[in-house]
Protein backbone atom coordinates (compact mmCIF):
# COMPACT_ATOMS: atom_id res chain seq x y z
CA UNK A 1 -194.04 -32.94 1.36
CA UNK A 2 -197.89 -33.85 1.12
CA UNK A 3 -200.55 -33.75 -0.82
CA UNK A 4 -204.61 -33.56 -0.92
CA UNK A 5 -206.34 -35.63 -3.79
CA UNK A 6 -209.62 -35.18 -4.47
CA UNK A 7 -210.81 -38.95 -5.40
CA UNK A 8 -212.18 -39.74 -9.08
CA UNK A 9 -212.27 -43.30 -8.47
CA UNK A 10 -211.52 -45.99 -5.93
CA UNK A 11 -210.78 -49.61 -6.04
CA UNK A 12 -212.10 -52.81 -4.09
CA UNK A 13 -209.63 -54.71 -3.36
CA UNK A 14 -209.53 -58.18 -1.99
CA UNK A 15 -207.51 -56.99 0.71
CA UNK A 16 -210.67 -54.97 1.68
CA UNK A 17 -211.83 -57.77 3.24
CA UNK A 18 -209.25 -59.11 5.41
CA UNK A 19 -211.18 -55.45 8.01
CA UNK A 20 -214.24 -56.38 6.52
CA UNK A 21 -213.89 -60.47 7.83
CA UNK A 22 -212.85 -58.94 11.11
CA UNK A 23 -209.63 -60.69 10.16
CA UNK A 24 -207.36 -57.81 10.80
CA UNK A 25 -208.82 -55.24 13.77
CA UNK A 26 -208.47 -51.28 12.53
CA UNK A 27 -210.06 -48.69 15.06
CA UNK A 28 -213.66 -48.01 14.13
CA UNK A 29 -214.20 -45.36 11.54
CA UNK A 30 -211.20 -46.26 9.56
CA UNK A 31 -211.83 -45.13 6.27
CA UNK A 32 -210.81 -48.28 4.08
CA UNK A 33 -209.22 -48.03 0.00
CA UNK A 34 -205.64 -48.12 -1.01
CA UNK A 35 -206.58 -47.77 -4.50
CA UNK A 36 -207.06 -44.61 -6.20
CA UNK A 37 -206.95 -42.17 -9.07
CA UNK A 38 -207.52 -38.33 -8.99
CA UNK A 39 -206.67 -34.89 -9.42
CA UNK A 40 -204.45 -32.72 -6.93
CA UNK A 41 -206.15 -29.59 -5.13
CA UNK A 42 -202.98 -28.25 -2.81
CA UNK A 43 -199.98 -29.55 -2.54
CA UNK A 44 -196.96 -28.68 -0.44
CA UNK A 45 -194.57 -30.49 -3.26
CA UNK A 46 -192.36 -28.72 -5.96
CA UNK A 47 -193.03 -31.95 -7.73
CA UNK A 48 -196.72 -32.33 -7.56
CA UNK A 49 -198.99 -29.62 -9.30
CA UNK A 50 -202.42 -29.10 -8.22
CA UNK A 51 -204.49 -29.94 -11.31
CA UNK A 52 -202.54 -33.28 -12.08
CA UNK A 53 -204.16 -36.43 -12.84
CA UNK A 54 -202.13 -38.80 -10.42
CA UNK A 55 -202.44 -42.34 -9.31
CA UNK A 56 -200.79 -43.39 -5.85
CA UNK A 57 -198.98 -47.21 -5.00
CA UNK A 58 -201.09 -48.76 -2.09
CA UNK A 59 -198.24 -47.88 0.27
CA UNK A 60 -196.45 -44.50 0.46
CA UNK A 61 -192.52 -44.43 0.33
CA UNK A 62 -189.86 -41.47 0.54
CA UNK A 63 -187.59 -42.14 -2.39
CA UNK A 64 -184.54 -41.86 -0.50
CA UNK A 65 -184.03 -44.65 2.00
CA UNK A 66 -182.24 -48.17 0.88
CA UNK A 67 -185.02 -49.84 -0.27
CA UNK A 68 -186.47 -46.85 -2.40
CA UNK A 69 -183.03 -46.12 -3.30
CA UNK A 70 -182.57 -49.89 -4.64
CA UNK A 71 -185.65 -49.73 -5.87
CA UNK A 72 -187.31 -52.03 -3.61
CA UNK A 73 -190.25 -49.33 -2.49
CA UNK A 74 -192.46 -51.73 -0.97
CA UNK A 75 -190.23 -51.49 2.02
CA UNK A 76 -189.73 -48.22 2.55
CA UNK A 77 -188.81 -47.40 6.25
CA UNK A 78 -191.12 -44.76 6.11
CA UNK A 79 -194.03 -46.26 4.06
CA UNK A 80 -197.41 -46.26 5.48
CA UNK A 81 -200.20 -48.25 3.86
CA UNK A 82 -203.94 -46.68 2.55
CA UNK A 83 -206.74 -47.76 4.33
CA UNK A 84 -205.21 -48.58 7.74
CA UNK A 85 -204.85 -47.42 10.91
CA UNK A 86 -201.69 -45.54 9.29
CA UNK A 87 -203.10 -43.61 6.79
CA UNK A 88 -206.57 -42.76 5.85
CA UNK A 89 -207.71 -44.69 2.94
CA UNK A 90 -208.93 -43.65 -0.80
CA UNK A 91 -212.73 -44.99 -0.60
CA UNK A 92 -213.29 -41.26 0.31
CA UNK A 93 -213.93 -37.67 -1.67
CA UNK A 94 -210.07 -36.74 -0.70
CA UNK A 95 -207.14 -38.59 0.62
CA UNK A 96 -204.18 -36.88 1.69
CA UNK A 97 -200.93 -38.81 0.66
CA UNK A 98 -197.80 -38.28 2.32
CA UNK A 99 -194.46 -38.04 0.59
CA UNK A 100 -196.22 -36.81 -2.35
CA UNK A 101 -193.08 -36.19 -4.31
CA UNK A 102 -192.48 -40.00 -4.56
CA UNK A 103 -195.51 -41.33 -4.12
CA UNK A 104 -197.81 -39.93 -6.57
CA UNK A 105 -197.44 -40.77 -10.45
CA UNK A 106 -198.38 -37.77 -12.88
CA UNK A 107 -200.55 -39.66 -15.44
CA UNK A 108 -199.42 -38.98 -18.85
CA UNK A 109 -202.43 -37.85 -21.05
CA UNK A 110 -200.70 -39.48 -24.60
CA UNK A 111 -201.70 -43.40 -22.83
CA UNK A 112 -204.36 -44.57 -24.73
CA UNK A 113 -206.37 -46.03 -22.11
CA UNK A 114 -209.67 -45.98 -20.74
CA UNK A 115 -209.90 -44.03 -17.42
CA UNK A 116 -211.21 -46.95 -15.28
CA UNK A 117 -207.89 -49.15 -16.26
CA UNK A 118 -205.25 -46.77 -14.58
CA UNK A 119 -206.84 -47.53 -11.04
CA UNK A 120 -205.80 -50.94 -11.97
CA UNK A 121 -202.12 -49.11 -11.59
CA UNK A 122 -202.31 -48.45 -8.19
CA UNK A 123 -202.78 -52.46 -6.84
CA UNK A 124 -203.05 -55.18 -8.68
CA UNK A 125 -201.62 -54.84 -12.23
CA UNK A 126 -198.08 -53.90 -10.64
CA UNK A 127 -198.97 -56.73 -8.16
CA UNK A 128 -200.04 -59.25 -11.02
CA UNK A 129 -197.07 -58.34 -12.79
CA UNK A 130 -195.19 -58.86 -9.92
CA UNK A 131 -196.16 -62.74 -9.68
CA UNK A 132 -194.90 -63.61 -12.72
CA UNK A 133 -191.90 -61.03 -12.56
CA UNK A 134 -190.32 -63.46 -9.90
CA UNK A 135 -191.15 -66.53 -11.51
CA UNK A 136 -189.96 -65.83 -14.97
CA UNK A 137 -186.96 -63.58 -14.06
CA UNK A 138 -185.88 -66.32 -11.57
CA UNK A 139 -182.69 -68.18 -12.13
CA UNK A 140 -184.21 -71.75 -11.53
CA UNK A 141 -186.20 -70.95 -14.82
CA UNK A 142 -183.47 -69.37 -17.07
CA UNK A 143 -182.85 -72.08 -18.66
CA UNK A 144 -186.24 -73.42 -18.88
CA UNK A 145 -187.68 -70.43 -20.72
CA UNK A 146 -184.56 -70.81 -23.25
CA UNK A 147 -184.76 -74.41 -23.79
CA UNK A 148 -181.59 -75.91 -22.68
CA UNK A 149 -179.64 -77.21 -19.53
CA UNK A 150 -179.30 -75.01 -16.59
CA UNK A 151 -175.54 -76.81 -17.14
CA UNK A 152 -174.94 -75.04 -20.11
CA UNK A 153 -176.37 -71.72 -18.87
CA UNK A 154 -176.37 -70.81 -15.67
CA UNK A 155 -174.31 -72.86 -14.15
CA UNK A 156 -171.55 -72.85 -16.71
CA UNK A 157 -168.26 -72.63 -15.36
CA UNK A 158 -166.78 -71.59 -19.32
CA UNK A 159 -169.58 -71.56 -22.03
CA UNK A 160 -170.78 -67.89 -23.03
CA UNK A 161 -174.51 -67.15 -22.69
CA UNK A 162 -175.76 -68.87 -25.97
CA UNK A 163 -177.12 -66.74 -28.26
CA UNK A 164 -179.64 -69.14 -30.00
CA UNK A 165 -181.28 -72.08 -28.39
CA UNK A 166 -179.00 -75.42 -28.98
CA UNK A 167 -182.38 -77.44 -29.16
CA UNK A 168 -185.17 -77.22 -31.89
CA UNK A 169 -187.98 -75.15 -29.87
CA UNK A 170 -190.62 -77.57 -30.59
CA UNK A 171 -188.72 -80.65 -29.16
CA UNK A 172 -187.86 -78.59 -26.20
CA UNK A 173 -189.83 -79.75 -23.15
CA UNK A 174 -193.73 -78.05 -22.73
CA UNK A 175 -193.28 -74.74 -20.13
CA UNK A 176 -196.06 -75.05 -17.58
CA UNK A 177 -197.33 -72.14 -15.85
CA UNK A 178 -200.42 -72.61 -13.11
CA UNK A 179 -202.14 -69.73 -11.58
CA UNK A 180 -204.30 -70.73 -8.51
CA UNK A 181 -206.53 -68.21 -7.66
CA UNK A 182 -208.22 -66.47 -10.06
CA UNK A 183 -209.96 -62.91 -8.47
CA UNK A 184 -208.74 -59.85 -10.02
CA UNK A 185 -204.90 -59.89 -8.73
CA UNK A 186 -205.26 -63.75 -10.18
CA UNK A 187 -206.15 -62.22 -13.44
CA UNK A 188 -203.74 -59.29 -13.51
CA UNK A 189 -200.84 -61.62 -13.41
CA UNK A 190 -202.07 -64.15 -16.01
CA UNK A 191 -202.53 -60.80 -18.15
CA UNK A 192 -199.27 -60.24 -17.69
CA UNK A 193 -197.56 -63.44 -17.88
CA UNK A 194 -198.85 -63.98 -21.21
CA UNK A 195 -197.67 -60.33 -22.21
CA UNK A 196 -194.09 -60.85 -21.14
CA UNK A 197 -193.97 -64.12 -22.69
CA UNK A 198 -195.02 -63.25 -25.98
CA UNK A 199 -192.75 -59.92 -25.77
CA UNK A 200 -189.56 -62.47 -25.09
CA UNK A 201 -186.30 -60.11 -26.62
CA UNK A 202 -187.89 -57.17 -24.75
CA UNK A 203 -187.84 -56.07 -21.02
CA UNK A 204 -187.80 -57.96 -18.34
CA UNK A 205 -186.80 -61.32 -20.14
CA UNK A 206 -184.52 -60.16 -23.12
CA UNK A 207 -184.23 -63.59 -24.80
CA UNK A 208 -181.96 -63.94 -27.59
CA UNK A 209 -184.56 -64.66 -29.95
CA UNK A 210 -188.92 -65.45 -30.31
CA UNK A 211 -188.60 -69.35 -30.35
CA UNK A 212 -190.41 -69.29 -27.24
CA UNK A 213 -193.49 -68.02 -28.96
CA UNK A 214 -192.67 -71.45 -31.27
CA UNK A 215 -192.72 -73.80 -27.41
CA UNK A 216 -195.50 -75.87 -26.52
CA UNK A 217 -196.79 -74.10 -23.56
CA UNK A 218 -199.70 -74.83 -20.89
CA UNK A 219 -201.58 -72.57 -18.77
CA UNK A 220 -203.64 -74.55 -15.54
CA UNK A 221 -206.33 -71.54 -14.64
CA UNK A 222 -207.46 -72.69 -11.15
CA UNK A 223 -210.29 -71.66 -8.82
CA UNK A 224 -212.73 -72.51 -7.08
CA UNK A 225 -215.55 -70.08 -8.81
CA UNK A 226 -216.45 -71.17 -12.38
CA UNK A 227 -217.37 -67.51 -13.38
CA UNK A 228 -213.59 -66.63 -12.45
CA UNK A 229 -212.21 -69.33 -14.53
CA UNK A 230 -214.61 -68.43 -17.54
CA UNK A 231 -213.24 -64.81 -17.23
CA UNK A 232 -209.81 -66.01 -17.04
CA UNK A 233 -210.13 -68.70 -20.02
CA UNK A 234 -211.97 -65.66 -22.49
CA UNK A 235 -209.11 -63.38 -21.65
CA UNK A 236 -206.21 -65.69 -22.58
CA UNK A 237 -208.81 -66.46 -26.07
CA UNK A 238 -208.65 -62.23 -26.94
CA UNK A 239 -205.11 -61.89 -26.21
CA UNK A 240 -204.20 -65.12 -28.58
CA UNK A 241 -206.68 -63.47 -31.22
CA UNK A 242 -205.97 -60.05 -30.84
CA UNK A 243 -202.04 -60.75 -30.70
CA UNK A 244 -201.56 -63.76 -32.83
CA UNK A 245 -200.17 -65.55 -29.65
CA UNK A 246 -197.93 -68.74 -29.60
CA UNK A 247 -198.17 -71.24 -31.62
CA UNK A 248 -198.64 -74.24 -29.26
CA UNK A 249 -200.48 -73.43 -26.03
CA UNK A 250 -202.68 -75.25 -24.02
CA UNK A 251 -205.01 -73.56 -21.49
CA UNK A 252 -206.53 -76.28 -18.50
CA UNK A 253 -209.33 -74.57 -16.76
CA UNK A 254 -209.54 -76.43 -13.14
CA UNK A 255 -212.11 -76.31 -10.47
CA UNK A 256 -209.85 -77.21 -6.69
CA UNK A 257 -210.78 -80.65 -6.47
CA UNK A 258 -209.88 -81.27 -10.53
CA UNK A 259 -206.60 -79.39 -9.32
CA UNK A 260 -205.82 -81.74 -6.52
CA UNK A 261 -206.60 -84.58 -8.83
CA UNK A 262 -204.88 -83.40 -11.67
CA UNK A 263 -201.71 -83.55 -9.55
CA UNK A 264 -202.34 -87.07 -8.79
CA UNK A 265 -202.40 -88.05 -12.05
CA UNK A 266 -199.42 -86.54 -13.64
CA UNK A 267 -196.01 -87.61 -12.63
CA UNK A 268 -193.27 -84.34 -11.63
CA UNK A 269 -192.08 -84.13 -14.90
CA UNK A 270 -195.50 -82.79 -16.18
CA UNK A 271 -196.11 -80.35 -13.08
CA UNK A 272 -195.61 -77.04 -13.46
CA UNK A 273 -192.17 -74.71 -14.06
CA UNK A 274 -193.68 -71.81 -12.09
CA UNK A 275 -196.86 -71.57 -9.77
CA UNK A 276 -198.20 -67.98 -9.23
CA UNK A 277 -200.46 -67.60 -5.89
CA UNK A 278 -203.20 -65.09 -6.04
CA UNK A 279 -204.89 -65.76 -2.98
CA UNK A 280 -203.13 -65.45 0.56
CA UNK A 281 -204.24 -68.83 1.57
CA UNK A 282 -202.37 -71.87 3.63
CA UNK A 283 -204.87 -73.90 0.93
CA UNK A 284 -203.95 -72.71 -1.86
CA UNK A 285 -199.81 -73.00 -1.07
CA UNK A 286 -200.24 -76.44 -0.31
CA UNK A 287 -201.75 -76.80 -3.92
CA UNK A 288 -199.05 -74.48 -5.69
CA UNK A 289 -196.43 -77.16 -3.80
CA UNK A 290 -198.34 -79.96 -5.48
CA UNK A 291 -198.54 -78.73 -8.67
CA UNK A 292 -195.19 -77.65 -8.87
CA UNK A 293 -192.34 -79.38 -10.54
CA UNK A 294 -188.76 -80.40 -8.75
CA UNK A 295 -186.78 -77.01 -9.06
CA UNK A 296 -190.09 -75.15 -9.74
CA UNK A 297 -190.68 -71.36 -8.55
CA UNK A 298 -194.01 -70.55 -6.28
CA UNK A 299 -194.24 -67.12 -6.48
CA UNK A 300 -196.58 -65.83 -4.00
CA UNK A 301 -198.31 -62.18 -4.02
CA UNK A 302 -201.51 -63.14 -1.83
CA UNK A 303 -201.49 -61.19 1.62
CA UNK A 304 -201.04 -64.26 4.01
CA UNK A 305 -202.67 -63.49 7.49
CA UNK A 306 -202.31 -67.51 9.30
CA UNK A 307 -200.11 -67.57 12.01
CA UNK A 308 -199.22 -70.62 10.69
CA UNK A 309 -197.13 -71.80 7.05
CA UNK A 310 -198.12 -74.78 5.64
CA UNK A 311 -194.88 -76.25 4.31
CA UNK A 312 -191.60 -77.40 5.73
CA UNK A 313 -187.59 -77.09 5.37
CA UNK A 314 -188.42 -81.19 4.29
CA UNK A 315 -191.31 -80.55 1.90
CA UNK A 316 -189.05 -77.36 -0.02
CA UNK A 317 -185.50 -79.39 0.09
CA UNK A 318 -186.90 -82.29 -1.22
CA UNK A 319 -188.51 -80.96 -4.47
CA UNK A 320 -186.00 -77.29 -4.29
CA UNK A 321 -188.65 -75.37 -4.67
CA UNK A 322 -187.53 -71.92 -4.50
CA UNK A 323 -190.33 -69.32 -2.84
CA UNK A 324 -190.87 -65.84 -3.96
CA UNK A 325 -193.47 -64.07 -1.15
CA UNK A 326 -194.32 -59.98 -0.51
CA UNK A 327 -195.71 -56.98 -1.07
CA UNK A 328 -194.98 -55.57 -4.80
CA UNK A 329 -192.80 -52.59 -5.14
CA UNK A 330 -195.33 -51.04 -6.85
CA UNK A 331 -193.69 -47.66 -7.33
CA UNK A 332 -190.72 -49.25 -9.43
CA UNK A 333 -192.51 -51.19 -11.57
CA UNK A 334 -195.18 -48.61 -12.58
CA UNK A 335 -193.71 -48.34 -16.27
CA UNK A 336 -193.23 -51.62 -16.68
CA UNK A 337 -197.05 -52.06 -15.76
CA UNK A 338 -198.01 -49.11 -17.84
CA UNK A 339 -196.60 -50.80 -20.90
CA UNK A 340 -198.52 -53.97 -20.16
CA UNK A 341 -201.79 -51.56 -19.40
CA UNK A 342 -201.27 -49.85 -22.76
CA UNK A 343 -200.73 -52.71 -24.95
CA UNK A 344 -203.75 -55.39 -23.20
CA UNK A 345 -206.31 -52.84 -22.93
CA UNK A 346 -208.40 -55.62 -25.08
CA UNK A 347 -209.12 -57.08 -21.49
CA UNK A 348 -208.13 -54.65 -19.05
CA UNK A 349 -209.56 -51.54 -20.67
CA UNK A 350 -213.14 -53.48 -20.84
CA UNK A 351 -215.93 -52.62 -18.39
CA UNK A 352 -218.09 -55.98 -17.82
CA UNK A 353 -218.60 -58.37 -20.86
CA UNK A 354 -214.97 -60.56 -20.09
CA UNK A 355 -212.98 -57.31 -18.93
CA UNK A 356 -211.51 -57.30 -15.42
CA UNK A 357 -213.50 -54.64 -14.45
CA UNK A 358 -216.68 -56.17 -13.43
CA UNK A 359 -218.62 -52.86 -12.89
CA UNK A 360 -218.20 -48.97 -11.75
CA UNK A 361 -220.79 -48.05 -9.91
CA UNK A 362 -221.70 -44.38 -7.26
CA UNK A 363 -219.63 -45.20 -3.74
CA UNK A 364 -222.99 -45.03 -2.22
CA UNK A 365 -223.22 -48.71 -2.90
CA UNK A 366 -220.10 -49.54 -1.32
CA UNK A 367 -222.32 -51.27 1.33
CA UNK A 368 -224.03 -53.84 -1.42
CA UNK A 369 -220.97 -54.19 -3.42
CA UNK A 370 -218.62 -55.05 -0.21
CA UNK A 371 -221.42 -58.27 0.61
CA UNK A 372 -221.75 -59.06 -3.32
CA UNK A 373 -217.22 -59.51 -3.61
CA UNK A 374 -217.23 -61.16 -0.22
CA UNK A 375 -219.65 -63.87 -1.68
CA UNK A 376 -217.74 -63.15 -5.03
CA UNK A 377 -220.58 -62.76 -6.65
CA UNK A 378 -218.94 -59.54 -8.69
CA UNK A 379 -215.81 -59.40 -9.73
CA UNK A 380 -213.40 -56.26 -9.85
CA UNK A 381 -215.35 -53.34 -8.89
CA UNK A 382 -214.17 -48.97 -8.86
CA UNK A 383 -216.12 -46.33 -7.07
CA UNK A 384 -216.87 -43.20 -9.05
CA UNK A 385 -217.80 -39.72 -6.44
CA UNK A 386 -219.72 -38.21 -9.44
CA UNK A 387 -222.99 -38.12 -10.31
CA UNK A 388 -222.48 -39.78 -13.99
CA UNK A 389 -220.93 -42.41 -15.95
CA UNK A 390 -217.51 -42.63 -16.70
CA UNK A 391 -215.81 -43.90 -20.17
CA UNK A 392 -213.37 -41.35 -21.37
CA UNK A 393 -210.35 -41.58 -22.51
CA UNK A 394 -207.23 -40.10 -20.26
């Protein structure tokens, strides 16, 4: 059950550079990539057709052991990951993928979106949406996002799930959401934060009602590069235009030391209802614990390679903070993703110019463009194998 893809584009990733650091050791002439789009040329799966425009999750999976059976594909006990010693990876001409059946995703051709966005499917839009998937469908926050008392909610031992909000929405406390880290996967889940929040009676969070979009609501956009934080700031300005938005929201663009200080200065009620990490740091966890509030969710989708964790039992009991860490089950949440790629292609379906697509440019400058988003001097960039530019339509 395999298949051979020959490779239209490729993705790199931050993960990329945990080999390229010499962080993590792969046997030399490991071909790296776990991101990819293309079309199949043979295929050994009744599912698969050669000819298909597919895109593949960064790890493989079966689609019939417990986890892919609950949905959880991530951990598949058979899943091997692109671009390591496992598997040869994507930043090639062809990439064979095993367990085709289930791990390549036919492409529709009725999305409306640019070719370039649907390698954002195979990484770090599922993985973005991931972030704030376990911070906004997490219990600590259901009554948060509604505006009343986990008491009356929750933990309820005899009132119904309310069906309207008990408290005017405007005189319900401000929701505070901080992302630290701001590099494409950073991006991909303030994208789709602010698309599940201002969907709120749809899938995942099927509120009783819009009054959220009526909250006051903050957004702290941290990082340490300003060019990052500029991106961030102009894409949360389009989606408010573009969408009409909420009608109290607050964006705090922070460098790290204005986060650390801004965390001094604010007492815990102020701090935020849900921290999502972007960057696979012991740094940037210690921050997300600062800046979160008591009973707060840190959701955490950065690859973490220290030996070491930077919190204790103490540090978690004494605010209950409640952790969310690991890969993304990228296979599952693929139409979830595909909505949110369909309806913010205002940011994600732009090349350059405030898009998160920096630039797409011939692999033969995967050299120069490895040393340029090491010193993140670029921003998201795709590999094309063609000789010319690509800007079609699926």
């Amino acid at each position: 059950d395999e298949a051979i893809v020959q490779v239209e584009l490729a993705g790199l990733c931050g993960s990329d550079l945990h080999v390229y650091r010499g962080a993590e050791s792969v046997p030399r002439g490991t071909i790296q990539g776990h991101e990819f789009i293309g079309r199949v040329v043979s295929s050994r799966s009744r599912f698969v057709s050669v000819g298909t425009l597919v895109v593949a999750p960064f790890s493989t999976s079966c689609g019939s052991c417990v986890g892919c059976l609950r949905g959880l594909s991530s951990r598949c006990s058979a899943a091997k990951l692109f671009g390591s010693p496992a598997l040869a990876g994507a930043q090639a001409e062809f990439v064979k993928v095993p367990h085709a059946s289930n791990s390549l995703v036919a492409l529709n051709p009725v999305l409306d979106v640019s070719r370039e966005s649907l390698l954002l499917c195979a990484d770090i839009l599922p993985t973005g949406f991931f972030a704030a998937l376990q911070a906004v469908t997490h219990p600590n926050l259901a009554g948060v996002l509604r505006g009343i008392p986990q008491t009356d909610l929750v933990w309820s031992a005899v009132s119904p799930l309310p069906s309207t909000s008990p408290l005017p929405a405007l005189t319900a406390p401000a929701l505070t959401f901080a992302i630290v880290g701001l590099g494409p996967v950073g991006q991909c889940a303030l994208v789709s934060l602010l698309d599940i929040l201002m969907r709120p009676t749809q899938a995942p969070l099927r509120l009783p009602d819009d009054s959220l979009l009526s909250r006051s609501i903050r957004l702290l956009l941290v990082d340490g590069v300003p060019q990052r934080r500029l991106t961030a700031v102009n894409m949360v300005n389009t989606i408010q235009k573009t969408s009409g938005g909420f009608k109290n929201l607050v964006v705090e663009s922070l460098d790290l030391d204005q986060a650390q200080k801004w965390t001094q200065s604010r007492n815990l009620d102020e701090c935020a209802d849900a921290v999502l990490e972007a960057v696979g740091a012991n740094s940037s966890l210690s921050l997300a614990y600062h800046l979160i509030r008591p009973f707060g969710v840190i959701s955490s989708v950065g690859v973490h390679t220290s030996p070491t964790f930077p919190l204790t039992g103490d540090d978690l009991y004494n605010k209950n903070v409640s952790l969310a860490f690991g890969r993304c089950p990228v296979r599952a949440l693929l139409p979830l993703a595909l909505g949110t790629l369909e309806r913010r292609q205002d940011v994600l379906g732009k090349i350059g110019g405030g898009g998160l697509i920096d630039r797409v440019v011939h692999v033969n400058q995967a050299v120069e463009m490895y040393k340029l988003f090491e010193e993140r001097k670029v921003g998201k960039v795709l590999f094309r194998f063609d000789e010319g530019k690509s800007a079609a339509k699926l």
